[in-house]
Protein backbone atom coordinates (compact mmCIF):
# COMPACT_ATOMS: atom_id res chain seq x y z
CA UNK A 1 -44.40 -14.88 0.19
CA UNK A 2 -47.61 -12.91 0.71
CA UNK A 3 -46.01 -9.51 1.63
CA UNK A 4 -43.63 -11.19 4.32
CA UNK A 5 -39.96 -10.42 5.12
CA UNK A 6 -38.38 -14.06 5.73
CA UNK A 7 -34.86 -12.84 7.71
CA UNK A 8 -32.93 -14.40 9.94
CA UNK A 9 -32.93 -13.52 13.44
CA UNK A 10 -31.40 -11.39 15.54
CA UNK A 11 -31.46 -10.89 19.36
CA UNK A 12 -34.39 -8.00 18.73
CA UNK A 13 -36.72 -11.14 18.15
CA UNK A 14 -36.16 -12.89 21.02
CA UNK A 15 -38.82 -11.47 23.08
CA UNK A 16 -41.24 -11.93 20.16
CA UNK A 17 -40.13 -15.19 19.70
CA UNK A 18 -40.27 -16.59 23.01
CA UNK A 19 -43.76 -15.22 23.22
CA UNK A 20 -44.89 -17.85 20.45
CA UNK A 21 -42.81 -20.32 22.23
CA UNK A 22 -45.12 -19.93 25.98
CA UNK A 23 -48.00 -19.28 23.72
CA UNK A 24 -48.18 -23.12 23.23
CA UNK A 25 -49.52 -26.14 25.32
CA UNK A 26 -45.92 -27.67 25.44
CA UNK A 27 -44.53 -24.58 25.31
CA UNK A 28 -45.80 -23.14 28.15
CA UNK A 29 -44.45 -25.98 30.28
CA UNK A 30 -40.63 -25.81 29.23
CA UNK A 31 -40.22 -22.11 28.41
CA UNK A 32 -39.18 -18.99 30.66
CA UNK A 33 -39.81 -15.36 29.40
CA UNK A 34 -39.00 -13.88 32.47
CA UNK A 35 -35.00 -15.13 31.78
CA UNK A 36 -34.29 -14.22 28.44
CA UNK A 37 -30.44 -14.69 28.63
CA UNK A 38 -30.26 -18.33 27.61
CA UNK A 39 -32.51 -17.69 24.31
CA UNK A 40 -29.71 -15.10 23.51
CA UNK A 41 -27.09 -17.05 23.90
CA UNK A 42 -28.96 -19.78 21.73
CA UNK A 43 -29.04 -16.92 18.84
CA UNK A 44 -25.66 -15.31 19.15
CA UNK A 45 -24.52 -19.57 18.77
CA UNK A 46 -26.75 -20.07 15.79
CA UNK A 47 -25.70 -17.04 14.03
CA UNK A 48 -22.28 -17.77 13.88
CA UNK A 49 -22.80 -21.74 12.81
CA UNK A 50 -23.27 -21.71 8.89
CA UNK A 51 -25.03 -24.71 9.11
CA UNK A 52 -27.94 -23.49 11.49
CA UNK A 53 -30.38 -20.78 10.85
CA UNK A 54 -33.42 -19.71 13.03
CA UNK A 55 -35.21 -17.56 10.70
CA UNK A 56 -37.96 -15.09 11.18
CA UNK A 57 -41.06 -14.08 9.54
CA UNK A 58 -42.52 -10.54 9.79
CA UNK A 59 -44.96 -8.61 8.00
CA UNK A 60 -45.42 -4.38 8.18
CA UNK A 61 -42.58 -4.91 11.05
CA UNK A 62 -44.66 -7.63 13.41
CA UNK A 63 -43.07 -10.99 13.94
CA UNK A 64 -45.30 -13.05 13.11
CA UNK A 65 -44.01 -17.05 12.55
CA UNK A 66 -40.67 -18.21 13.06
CA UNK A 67 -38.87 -22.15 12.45
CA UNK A 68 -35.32 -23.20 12.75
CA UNK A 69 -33.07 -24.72 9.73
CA UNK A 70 -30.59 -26.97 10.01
CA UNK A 71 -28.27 -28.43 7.46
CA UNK A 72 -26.23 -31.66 8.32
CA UNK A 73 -24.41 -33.91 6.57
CA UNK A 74 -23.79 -37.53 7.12
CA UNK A 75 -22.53 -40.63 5.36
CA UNK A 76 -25.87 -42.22 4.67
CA UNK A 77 -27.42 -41.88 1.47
CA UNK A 78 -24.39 -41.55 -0.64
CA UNK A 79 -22.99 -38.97 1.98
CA UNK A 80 -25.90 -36.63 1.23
CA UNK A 81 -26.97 -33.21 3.55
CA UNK A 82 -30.52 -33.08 4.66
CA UNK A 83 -32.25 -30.22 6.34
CA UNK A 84 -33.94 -30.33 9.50
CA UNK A 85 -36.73 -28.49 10.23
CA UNK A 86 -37.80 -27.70 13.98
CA UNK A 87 -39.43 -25.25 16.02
CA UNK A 88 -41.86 -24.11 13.61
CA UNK A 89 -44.25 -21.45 15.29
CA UNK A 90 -46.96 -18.72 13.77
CA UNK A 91 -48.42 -17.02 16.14
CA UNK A 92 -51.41 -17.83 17.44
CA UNK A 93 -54.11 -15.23 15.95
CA UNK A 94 -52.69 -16.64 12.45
CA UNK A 95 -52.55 -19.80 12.76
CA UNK A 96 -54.50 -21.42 9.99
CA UNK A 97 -54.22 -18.89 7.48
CA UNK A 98 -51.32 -20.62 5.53
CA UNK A 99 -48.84 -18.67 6.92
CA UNK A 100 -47.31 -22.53 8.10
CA UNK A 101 -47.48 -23.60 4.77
CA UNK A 102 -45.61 -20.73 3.11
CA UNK A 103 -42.39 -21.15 5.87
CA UNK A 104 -42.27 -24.70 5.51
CA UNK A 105 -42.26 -24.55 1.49
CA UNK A 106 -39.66 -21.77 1.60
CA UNK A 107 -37.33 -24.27 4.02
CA UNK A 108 -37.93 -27.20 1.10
CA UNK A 109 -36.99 -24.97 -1.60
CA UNK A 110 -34.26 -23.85 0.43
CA UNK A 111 -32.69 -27.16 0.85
CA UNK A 112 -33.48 -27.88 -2.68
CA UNK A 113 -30.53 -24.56 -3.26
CA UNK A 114 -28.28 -26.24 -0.62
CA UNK A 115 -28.04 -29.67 -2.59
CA UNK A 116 -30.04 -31.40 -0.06
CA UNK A 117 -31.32 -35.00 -0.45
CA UNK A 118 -34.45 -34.85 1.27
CA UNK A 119 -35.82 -32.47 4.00
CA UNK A 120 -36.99 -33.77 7.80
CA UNK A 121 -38.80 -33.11 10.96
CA UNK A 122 -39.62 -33.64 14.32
CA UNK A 123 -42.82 -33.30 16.26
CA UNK A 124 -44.42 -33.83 18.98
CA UNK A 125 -46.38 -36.91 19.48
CA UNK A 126 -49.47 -34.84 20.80
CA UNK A 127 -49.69 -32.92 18.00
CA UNK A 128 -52.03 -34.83 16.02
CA UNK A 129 -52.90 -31.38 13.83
CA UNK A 130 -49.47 -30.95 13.37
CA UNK A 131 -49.50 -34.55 12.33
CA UNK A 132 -51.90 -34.43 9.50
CA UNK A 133 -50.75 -30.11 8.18
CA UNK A 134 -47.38 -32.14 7.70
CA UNK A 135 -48.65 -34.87 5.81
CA UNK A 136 -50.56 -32.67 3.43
CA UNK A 137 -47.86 -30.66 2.92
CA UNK A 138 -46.44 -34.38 1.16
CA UNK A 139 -44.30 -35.70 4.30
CA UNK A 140 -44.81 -39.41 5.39
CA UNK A 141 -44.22 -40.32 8.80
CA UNK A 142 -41.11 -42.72 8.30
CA UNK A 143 -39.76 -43.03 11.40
CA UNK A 144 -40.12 -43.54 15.19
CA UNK A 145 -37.63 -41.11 17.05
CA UNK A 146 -36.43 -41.19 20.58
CA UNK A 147 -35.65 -38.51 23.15
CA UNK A 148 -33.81 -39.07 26.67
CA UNK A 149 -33.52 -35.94 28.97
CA UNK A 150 -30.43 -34.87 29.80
């Protein structure tokens, strides 16, 4: 990748982090950066599940973009894995520079490694940008998916 440093996280980045996560329409709505305990206990739980990775891009020591990947395994398909791919965030003065398209092919040649069948995401339905850097990077909106509140 273009002189970045893909890691996974640690609880250093959360302030970084949550900073791309306000620094978003939807974002802003849902997210707290005044409370960071609950985003730490989200990474100390991720780090220790081998099947769940929030990983972190930097470049000359700046967080820059960050997406989570998880691996999970079902019966379907021949009782193939798939990754899924969520929370995918650049921040914002580098957003169109390809620095999306770079993560996102790392996470499909990552699950490529991991034996996975095919690779998925969610997004947002008002993301119609979102919508169409997706689709050119070759995925095909498939499916219709649900969400109840808890």
């Amino acid at each position: 990748m273009s002189g970045l440093t893909l890691r996974d996280v640690t609880p250093a980045d959360v302030p970084a982090l949550v900073a791309m996560l306000v620094d978003d329409p939807l974002g802003a709505t849902r997210e707290s950066p005044d409370d960071l305990a609950p985003y730490l206990d989200a990474v100390d739980a991720i780090s220790t599940d081998p099947n769940n990775r929030v990983l972190v891009a930097e470049r000359d020591g700046e967080v820059i973009a960050t997406m989570q990947l998880t691996y999970l395994r079902g019966l379907g398909r021949r009782g193939a894995s798939r990754a899924q791919i969520e929370a995918v965030r650049v921040r914002s003065d580098l957003r169109g520079s390809g620095l999306g398209s770079e993560l996102i092919g790392w996470a499909v040649d990552e699950a490529r490694r991991q034996g996975c069948a095919l690779v998925q995401l969610t997004s947002d339905a008002s993301r119609e940008g979102a919508h169409r850097f997706y689709e050119r990077l070759g995925f095909t909106a498939s499916h219709v998916g649900f969400k109840l509140a808890l």
